[in-house]
Protein backbone atom coordinates (compact mmCIF):
# COMPACT_ATOMS: atom_id res chain seq x y z
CA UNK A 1 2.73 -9.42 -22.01
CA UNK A 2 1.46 -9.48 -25.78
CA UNK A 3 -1.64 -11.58 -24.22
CA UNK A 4 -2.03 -8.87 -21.89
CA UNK A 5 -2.15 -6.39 -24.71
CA UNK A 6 -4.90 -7.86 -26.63
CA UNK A 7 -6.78 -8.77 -23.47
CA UNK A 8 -6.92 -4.56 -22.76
CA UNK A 9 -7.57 -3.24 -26.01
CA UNK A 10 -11.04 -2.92 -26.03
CA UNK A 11 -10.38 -0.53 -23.26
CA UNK A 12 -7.94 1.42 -25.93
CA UNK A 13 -10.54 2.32 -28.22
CA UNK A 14 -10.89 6.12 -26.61
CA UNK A 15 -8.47 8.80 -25.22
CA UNK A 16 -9.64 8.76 -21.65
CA UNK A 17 -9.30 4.53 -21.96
CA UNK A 18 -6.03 4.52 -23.64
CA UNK A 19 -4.38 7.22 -21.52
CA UNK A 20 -5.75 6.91 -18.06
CA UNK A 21 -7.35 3.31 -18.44
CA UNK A 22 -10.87 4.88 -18.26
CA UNK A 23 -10.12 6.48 -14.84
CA UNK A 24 -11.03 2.92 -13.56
CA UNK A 25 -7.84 1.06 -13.06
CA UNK A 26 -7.96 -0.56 -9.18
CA UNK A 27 -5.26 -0.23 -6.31
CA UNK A 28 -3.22 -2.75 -6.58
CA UNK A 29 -2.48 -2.29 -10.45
CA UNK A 30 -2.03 1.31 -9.52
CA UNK A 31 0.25 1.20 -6.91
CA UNK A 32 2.29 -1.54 -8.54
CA UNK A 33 2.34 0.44 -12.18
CA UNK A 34 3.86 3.70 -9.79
CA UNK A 35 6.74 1.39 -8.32
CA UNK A 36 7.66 -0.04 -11.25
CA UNK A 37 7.56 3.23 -12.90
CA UNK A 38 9.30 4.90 -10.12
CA UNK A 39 12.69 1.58 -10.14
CA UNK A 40 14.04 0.60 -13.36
CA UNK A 41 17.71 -0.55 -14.28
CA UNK A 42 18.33 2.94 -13.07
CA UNK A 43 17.99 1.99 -9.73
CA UNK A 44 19.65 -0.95 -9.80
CA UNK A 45 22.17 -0.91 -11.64
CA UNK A 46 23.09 3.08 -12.18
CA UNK A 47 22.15 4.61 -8.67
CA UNK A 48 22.60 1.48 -6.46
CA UNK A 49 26.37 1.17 -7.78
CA UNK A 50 27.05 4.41 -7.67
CA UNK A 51 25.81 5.56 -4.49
CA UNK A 52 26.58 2.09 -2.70
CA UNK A 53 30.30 3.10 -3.20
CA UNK A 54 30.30 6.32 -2.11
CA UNK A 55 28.37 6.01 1.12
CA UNK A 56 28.30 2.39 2.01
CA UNK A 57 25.18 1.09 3.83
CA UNK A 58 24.32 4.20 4.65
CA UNK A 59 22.66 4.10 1.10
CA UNK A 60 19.55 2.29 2.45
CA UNK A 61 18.94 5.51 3.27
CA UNK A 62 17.48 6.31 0.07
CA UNK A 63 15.80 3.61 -0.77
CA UNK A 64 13.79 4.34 2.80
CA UNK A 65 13.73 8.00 2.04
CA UNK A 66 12.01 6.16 -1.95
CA UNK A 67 9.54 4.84 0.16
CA UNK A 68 8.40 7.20 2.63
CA UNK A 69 8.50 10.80 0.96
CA UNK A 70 8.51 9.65 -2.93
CA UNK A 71 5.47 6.88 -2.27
CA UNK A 72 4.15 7.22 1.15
CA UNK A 73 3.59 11.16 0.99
CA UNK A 74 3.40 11.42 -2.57
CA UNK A 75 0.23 9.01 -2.40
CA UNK A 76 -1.15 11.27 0.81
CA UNK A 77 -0.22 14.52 -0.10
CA UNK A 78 -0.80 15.10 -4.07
CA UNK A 79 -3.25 11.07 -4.82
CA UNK A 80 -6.48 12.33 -3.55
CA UNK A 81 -6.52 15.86 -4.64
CA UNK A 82 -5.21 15.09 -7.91
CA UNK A 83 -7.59 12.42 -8.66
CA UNK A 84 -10.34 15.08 -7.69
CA UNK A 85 -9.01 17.83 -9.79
CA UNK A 86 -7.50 17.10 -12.72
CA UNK A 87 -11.27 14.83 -13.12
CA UNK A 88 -13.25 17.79 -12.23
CA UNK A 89 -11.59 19.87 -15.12
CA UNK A 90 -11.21 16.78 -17.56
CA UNK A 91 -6.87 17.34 -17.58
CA UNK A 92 -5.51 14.06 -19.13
CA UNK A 93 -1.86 15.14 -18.99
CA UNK A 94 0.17 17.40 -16.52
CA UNK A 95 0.64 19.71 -19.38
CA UNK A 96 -3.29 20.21 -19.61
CA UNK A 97 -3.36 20.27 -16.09
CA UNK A 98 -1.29 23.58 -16.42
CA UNK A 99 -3.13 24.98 -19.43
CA UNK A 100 -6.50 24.51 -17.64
CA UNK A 101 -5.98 25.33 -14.02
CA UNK A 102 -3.96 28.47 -14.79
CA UNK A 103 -5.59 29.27 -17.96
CA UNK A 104 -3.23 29.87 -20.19
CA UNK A 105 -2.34 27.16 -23.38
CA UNK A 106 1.19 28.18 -23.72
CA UNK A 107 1.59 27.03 -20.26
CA UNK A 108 0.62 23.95 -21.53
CA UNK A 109 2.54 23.63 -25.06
CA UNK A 110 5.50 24.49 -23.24
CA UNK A 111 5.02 21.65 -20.43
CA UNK A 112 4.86 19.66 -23.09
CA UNK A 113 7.72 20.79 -24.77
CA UNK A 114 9.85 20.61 -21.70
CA UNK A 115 8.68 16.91 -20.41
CA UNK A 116 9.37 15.47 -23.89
CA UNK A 117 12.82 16.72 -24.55
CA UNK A 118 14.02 15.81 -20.90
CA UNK A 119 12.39 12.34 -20.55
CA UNK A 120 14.93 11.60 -23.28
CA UNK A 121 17.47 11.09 -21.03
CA UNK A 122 15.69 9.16 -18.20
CA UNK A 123 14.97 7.00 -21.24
CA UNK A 124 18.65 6.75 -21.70
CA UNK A 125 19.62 6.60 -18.29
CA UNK A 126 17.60 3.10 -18.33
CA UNK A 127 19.07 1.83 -21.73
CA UNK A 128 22.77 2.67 -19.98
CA UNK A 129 21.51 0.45 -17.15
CA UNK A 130 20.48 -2.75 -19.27
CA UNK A 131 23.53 -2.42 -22.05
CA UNK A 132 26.39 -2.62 -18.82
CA UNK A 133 24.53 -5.20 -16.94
CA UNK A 134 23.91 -7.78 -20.13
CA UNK A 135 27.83 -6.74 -21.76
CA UNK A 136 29.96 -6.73 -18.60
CA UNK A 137 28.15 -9.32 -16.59
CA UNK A 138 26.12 -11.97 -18.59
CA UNK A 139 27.77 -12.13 -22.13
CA UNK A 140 24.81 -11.52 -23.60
CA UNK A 141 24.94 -8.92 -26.34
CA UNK A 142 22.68 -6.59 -25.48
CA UNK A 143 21.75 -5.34 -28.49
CA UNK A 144 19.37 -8.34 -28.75
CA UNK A 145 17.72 -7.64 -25.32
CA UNK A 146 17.01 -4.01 -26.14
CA UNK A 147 14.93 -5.03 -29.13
CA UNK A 148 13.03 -7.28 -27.84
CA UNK A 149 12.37 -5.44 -24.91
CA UNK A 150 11.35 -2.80 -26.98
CA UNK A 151 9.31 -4.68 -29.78
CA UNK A 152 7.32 -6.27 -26.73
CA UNK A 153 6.97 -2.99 -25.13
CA UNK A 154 5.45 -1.74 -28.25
CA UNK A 155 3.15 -4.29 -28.51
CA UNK A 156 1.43 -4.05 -25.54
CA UNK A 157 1.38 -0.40 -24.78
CA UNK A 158 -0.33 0.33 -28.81
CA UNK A 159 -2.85 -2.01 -28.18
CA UNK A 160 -4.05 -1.98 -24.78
CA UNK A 161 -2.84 1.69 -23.54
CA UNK A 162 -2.41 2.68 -20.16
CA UNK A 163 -4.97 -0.54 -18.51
CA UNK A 164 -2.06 -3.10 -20.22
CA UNK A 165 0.08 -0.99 -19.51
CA UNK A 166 -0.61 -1.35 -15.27
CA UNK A 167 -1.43 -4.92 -15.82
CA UNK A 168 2.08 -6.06 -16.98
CA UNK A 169 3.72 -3.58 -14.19
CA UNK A 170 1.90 -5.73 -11.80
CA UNK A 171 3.64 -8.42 -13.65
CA UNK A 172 6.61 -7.46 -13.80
CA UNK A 173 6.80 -6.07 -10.22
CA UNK A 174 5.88 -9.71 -8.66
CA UNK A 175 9.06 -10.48 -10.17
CA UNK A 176 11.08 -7.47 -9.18
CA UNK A 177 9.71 -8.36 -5.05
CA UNK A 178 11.32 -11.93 -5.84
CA UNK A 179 14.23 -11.50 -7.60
CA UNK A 180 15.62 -8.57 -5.60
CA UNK A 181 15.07 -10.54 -2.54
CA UNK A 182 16.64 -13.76 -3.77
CA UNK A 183 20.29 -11.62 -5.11
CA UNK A 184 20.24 -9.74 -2.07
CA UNK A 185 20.22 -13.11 0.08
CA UNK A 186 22.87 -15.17 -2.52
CA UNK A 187 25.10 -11.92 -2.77
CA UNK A 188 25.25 -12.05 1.26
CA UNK A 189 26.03 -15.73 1.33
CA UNK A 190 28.56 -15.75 -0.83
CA UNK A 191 30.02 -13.18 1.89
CA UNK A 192 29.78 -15.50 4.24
CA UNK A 193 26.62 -13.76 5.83
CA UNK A 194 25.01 -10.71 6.70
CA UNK A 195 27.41 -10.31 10.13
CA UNK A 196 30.60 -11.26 8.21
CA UNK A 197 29.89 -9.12 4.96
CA UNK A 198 29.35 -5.92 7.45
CA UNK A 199 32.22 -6.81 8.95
CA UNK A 200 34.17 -6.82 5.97
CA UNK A 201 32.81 -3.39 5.04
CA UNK A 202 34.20 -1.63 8.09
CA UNK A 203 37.51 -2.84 7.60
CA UNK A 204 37.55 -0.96 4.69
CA UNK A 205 38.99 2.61 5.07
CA UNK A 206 37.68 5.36 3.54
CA UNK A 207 38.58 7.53 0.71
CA UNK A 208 38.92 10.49 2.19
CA UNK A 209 41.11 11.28 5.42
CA UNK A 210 38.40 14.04 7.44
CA UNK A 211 35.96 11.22 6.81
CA UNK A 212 37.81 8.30 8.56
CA UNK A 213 38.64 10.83 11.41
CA UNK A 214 35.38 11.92 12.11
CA UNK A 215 34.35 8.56 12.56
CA UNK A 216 36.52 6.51 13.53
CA UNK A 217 36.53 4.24 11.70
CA UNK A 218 34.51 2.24 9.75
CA UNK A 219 32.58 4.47 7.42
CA UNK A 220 31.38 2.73 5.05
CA UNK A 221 29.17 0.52 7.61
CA UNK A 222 28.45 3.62 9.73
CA UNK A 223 24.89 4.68 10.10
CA UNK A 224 25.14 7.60 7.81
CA UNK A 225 28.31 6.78 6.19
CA UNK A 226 30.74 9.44 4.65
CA UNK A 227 29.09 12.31 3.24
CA UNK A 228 25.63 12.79 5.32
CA UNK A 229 24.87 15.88 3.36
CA UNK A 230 25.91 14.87 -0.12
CA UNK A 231 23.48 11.26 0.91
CA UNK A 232 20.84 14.29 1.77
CA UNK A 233 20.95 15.74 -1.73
CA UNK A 234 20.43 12.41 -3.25
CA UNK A 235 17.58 11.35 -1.39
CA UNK A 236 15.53 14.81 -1.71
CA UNK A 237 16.60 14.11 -5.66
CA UNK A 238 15.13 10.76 -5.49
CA UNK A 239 12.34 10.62 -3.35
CA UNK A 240 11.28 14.49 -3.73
CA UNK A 241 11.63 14.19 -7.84
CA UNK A 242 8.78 11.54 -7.98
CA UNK A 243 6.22 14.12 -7.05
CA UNK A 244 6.85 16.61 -10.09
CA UNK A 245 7.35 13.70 -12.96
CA UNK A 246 4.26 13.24 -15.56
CA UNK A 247 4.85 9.98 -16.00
CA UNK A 248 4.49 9.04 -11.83
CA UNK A 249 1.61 12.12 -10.68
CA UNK A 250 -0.38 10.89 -14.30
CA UNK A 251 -0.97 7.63 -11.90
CA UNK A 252 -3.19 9.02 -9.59
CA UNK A 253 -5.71 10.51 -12.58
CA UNK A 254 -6.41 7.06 -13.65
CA UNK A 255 -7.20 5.20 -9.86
CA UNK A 256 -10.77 4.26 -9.38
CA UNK A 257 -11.86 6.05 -6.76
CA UNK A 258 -10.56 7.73 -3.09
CA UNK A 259 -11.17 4.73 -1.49
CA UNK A 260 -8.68 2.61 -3.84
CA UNK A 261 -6.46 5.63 -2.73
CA UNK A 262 -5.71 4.10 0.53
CA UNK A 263 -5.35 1.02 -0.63
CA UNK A 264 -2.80 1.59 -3.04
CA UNK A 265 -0.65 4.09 -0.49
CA UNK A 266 0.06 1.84 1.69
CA UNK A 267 0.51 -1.12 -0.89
CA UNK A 268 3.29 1.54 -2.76
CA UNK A 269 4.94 2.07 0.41
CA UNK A 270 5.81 -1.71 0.68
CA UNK A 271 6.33 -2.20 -2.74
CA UNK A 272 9.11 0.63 -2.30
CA UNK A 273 10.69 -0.60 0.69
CA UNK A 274 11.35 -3.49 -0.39
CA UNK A 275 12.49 -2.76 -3.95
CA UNK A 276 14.31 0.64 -3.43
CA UNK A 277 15.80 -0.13 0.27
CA UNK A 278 16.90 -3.92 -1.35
CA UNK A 279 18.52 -2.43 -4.24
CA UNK A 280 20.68 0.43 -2.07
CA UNK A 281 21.27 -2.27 0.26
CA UNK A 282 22.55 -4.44 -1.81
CA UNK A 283 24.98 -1.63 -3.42
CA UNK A 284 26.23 -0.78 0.06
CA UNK A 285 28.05 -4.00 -0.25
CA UNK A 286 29.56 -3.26 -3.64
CA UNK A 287 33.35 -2.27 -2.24
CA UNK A 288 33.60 -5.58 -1.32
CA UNK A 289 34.09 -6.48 -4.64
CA UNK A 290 37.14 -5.72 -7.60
CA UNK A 291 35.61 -2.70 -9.57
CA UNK A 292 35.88 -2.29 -13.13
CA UNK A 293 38.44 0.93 -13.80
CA UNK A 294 38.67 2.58 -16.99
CA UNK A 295 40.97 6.00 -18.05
CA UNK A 296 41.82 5.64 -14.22
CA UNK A 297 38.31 5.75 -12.84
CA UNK A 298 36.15 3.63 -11.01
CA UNK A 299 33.32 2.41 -13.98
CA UNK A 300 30.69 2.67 -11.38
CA UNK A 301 27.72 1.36 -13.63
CA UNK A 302 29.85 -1.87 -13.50
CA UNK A 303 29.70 -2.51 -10.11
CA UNK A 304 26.63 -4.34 -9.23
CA UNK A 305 26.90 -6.33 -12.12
CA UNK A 306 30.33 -7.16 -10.92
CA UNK A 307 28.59 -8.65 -7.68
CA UNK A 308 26.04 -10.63 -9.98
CA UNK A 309 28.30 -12.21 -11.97
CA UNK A 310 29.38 -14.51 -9.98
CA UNK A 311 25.74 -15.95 -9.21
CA UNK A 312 25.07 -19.05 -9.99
CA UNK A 313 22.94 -19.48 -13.51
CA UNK A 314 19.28 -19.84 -11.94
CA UNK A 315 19.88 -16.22 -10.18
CA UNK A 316 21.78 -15.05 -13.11
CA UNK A 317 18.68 -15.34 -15.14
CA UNK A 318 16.74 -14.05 -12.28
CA UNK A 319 18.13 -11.12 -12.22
CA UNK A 320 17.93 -10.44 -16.34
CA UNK A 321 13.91 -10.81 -15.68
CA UNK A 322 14.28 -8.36 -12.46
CA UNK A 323 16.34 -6.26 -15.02
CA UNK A 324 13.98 -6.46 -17.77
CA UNK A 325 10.93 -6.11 -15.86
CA UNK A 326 12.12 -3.02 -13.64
CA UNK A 327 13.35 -1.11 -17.22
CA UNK A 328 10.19 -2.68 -20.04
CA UNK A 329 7.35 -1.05 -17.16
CA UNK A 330 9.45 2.46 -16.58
CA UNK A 331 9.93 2.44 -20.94
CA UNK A 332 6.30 1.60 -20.94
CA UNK A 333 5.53 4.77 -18.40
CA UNK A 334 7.90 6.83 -20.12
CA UNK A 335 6.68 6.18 -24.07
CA UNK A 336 2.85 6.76 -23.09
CA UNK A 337 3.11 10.20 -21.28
CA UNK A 338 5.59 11.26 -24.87
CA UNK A 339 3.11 10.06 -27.28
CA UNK A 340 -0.12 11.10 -25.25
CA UNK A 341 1.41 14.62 -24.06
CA UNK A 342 2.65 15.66 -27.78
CA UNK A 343 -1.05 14.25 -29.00
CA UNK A 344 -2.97 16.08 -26.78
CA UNK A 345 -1.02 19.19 -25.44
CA UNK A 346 0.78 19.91 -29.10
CA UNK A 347 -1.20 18.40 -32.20
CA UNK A 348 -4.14 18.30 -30.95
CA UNK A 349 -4.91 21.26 -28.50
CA UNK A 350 -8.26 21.36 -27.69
CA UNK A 351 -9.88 24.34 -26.08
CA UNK A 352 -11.72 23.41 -22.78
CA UNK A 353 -14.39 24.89 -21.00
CA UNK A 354 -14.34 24.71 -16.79
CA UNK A 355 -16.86 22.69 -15.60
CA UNK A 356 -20.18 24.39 -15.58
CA UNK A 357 -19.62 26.63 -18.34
CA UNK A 358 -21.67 26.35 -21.96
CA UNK A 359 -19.58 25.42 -24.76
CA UNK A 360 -19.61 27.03 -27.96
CA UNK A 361 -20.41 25.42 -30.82
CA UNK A 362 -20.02 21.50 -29.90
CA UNK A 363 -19.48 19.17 -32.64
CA UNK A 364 -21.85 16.26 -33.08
CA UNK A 365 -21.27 12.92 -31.59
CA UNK A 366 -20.52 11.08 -34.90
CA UNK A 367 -17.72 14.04 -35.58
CA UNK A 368 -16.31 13.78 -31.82
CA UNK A 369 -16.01 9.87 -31.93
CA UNK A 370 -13.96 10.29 -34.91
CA UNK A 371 -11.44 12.75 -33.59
CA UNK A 372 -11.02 10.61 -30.51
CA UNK A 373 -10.22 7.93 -33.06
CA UNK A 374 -7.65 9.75 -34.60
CA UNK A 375 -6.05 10.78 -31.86
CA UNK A 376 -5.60 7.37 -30.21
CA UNK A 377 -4.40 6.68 -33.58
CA UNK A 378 -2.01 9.52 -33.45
CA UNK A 379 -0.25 8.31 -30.16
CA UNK A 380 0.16 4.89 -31.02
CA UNK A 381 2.15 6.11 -33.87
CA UNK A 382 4.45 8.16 -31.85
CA UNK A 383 4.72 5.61 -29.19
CA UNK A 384 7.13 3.50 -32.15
CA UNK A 385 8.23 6.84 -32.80
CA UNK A 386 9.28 7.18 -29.44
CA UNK A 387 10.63 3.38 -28.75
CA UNK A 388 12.49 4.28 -32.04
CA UNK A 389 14.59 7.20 -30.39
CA UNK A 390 15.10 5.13 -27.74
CA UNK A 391 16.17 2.48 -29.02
CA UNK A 392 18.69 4.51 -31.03
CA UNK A 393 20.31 6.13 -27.86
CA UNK A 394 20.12 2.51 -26.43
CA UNK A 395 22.76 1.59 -28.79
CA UNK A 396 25.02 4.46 -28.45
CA UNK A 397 24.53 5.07 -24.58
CA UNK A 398 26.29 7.77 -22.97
CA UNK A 399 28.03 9.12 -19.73
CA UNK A 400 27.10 7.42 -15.94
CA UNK A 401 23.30 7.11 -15.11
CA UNK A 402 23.59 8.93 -12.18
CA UNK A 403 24.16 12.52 -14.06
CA UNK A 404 21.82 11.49 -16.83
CA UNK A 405 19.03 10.91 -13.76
CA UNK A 406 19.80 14.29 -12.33
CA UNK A 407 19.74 16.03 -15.85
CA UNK A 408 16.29 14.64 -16.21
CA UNK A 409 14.60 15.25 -13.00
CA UNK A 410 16.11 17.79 -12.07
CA UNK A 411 14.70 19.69 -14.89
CA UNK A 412 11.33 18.12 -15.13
CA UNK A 413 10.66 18.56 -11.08
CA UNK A 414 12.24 21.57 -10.97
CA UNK A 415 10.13 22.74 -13.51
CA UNK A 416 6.67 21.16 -12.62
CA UNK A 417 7.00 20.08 -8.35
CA UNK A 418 5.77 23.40 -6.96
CA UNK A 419 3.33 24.72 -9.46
CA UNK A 420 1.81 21.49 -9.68
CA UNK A 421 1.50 20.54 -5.98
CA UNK A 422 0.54 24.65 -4.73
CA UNK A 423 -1.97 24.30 -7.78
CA UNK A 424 -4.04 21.99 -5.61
CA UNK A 425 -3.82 23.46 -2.34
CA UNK A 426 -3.11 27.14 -2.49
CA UNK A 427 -6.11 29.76 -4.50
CA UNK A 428 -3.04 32.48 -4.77
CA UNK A 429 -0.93 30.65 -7.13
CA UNK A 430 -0.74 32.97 -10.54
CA UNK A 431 -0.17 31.74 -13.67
CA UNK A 432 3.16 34.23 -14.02
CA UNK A 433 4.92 32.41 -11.05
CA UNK A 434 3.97 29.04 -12.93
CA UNK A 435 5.98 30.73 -15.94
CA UNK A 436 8.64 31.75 -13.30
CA UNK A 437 9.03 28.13 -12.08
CA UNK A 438 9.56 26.81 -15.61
CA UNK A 439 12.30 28.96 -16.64
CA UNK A 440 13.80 28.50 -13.00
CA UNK A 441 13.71 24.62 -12.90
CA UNK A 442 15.16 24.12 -16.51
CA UNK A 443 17.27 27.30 -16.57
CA UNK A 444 19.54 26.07 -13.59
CA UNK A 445 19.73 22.31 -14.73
CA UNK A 446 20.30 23.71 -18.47
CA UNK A 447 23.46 26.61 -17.08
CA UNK A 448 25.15 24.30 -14.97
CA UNK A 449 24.91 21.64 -17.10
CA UNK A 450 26.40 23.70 -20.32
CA UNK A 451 29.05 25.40 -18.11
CA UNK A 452 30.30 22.10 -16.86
CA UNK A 453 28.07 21.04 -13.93
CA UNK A 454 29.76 22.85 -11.31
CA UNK A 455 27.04 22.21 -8.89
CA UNK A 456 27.23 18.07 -8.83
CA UNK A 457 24.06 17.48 -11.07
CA UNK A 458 22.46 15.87 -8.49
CA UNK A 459 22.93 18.49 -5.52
CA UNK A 460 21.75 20.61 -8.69
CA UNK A 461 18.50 18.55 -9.18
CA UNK A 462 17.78 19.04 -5.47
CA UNK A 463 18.17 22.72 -5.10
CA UNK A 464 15.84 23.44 -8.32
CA UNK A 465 13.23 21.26 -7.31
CA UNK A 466 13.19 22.75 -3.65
CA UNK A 467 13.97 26.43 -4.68
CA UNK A 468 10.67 26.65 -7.25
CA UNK A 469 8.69 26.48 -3.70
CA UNK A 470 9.59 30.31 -2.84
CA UNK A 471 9.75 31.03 -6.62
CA UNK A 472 6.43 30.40 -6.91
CA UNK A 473 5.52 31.84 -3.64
CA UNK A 474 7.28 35.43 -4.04
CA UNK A 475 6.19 35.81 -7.90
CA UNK A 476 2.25 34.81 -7.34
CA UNK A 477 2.50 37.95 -3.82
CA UNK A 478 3.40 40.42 -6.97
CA UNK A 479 1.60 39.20 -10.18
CA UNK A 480 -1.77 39.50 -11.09
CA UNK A 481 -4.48 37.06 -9.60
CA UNK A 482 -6.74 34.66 -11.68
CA UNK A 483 -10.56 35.66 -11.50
CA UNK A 484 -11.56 34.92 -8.29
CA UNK A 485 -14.39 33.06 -10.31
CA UNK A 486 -12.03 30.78 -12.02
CA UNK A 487 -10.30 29.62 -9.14
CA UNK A 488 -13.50 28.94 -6.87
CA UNK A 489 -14.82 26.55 -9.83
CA UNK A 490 -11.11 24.24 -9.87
CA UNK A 491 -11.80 24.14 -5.95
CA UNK A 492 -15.28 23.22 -5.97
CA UNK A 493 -14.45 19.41 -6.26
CA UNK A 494 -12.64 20.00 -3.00
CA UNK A 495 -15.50 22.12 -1.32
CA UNK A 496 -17.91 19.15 -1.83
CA UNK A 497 -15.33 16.95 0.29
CA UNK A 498 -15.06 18.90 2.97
CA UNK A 499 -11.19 19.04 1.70
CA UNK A 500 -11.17 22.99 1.76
């Protein structure tokens, strides 16, 4: 990974090559850097425990809803148009993407604002994931695999950028294909079999009386297990929330061309399928194991490394690579849309002309090679910065991974999904119903959360992601229109497409 790093660096030298790999990174590194970004020790350890409890095998469901709305239509809907755009106005960051296509810059210090401060805990959401999995099921102290992790993360991401950065997800999602493959075939054997382990699993009654009456019987192995609505919620929450996350859309700025864009949908998809629908269907099986209680509760971040621990060693270690790999390429995401949103969007706030426009007094190229210097500079310093913080929460994680995830993207989605995705298909969208959005999507995950999450954070994630849709829609009918101007010049890269 460190040979990786200095083998990119050269690449690192300028913003556009340490952020978005010179907008020249290929398909496969692409679509393997969003899939590992998308499934870290989240997935696997947080989500696929917790959800393979409640709703059985009926969780595949979410790993197939992963793969088809949060990679397959993610890649068709938002990959081409976004590649288009945000090159045809020279955005860099979602943030800037704001700033610029709505023209206003508080739009975009505030996306900034509001995408640092709740990546925090998706950052330690994943920490949570790798501390219970190396305490409770390996005996390794943890501590020791968090620093190294995030030394080696540092290492690579300061000196080669976002091009290492995709390289070593490639890496490290070979071994996520592999190792979630080999568990998922050793946790079934030791079951006896696929046949005999679903067996098992409808035996087991479920929790709640209505449930086992509607039925029948057999829940937990049912097609759609107990709760089909509450499984609903967490697959629009998972799949939907990809769409409206820097860290996943800030893939598609850096592919190659449109071409590559096909390429890497369809390679995502599999990539998806196969890591998401492995890792819920591997946590449908988790009842069939003892799980960890503690003050009277089910510990449900302890229950697929419950399953694992009784691997033999070869898949034990296995699965701390799969671990490490899935959570080192999300950290790796996660620190390089911090550092390069609060460099660019914050300290360093340039003001843009659209394309076709005469700037005003530009700075020679000596000066302007210098400033792109400093600012490359600038984010590799808050990258340790960043992998700092998180390595400080890493040792004092908190509450299940599950709420932290909905926290996070339920905020950031809510926040960013509509404006971002009606910003590159509908003219009408105003720049007050992008301000409307923002205080909707982190407003709702903020209230509930301070007056106790009475909405299930989850559910909550799901309703503010899907509700900024009409927010948007109603506020941009009664608010004052960009120049007509404006908007025809962010939609000419689409007019010359044929995309219009």
């Amino acid at each position: 990974m460190v040979g990786v790093g200095f083998y990119s660096r050269k690449q690192a030298s300028s913003v556009d090559g340490f952020v978005l790999g010179g907008r020249a990174v290929g398909p496969w590194l692409t679509a393997f850097a969003y899939g590992t970004s998308y499934f870290s020790a989240v997935v696997f350890v947080g989500y696929a425990g917790q959800f393979g409890w409640k709703y059985g095998l009926s969780s595949t469901w979410i790993g197939i809803g992963n793969a088809v709305i949060g990679s397959l239509l993610a890649w068709i809907i938002l990959g081409r148009r976004t590649k288009l755009m945000t090159q045809h106005i020279e955005s860099r960051t979602m943030p800037d993407f704001f700033g610029t296509r709505y023209q206003d810059q508080g739009l975009r210090v505030v996306a900034s604002i509001i995408a640092f401060v709740f990546l925090i805990p998706y950052t330690a959401g994943v920490y949570k994931g790798i501390s219970t999995l190396f305490e409770m099921g390996f005996g390794i102290p943890y501590e020791y695999c968090v620093i190294i992790m995030a030394i080696l993360t540092a290492v690579y991401v300061i000196l080669g950028g976002y091009k290492a950065t995709a390289m070593n997800d490639f890496i490290q999602g070979v071994i996520m294909l592999f190792g979630i493959m080999a568990v998922i075939a050793a946790v079934l054997s030791s079951q006896g079999g696929l046949t005999a382990a679903v067996e098992k699993l409808a035996a087991i009654p479920a929790d709640d009386a209505t449930a086992a009456a509607s039925t029948g019987g057999g829940v937990f192995a049912s097609l759609f297990g107990p709760d089909p609505w509450g499984l609903l919620g967490v697959v629009i929450l998972t799949s939907l929330g990809t769409w409206g996350l820097p860290q996943m859309v800030g893939k598609f700025y850096s592919i190659t061309d449109e071409s590559a864009i096909k390429r890497g949908t369809i390679i995502s998809t599999i990539f998806a399928l196969i890591v998401a629908g492995g890792c819920y269907f591997l946590g449908g099986f988790g009842r069939l194991y003892d799980p960890v209680m503690v003050n009277g509760k089910i510990a449900f971040d302890s229950i697929v490394p419950s399953m694992l621990v009784t691997l033999p060693d070869v898949l034990i270690a296995l699965v701390v690579l799969l671990v490490l790999s899935a959570s080192m390429s999300t950290l790796a995401s996660l620190v390089l849309t911090s550092s390069s949103t609060m460099t660019l969007d914050l300290i360093y706030r340039d003001k843009k002309s659209l394309p076709g426009e005469v700037e005003e007094g530009n700075i020679d190229d000596i000066v302007a090679e210098r400033v792109e210097r400093r600012k490359v500079v600038v984010m590799r310093v808050l990258i340790v910065f960043f992998i700092a913080i998180s390595l400080l929460i890493a040792l004092n994680p908190p509450t299940f991974i599950a709420q932290l995830m909905g926290i996070s993207w339920g905020a950031l989605a809510g926040a960013f999904l509509a404006p971002f995705m009606m910003g590159l298909y509908w003219r009408g969208v105003t720049t007050a119903s992008v301000w409307a959005c923002f205080i909707w999507g982190v407003g709702l995950t903020v209230v509930n959360m301070v007056i106790g999450n009475p909405i299930n954070p989850i559910n909550c994630g799901a309703i503010a992601m899907l509700g900024g849709f009409p927010v948007v829609w109603l506020v941009s009918l009664v608010s004052p229109k960009l120049p007509q101007k404006t908007v025809d010049e962010m939609f000419a890269s689409f007019s010359s497409r044929n995309l219009e």
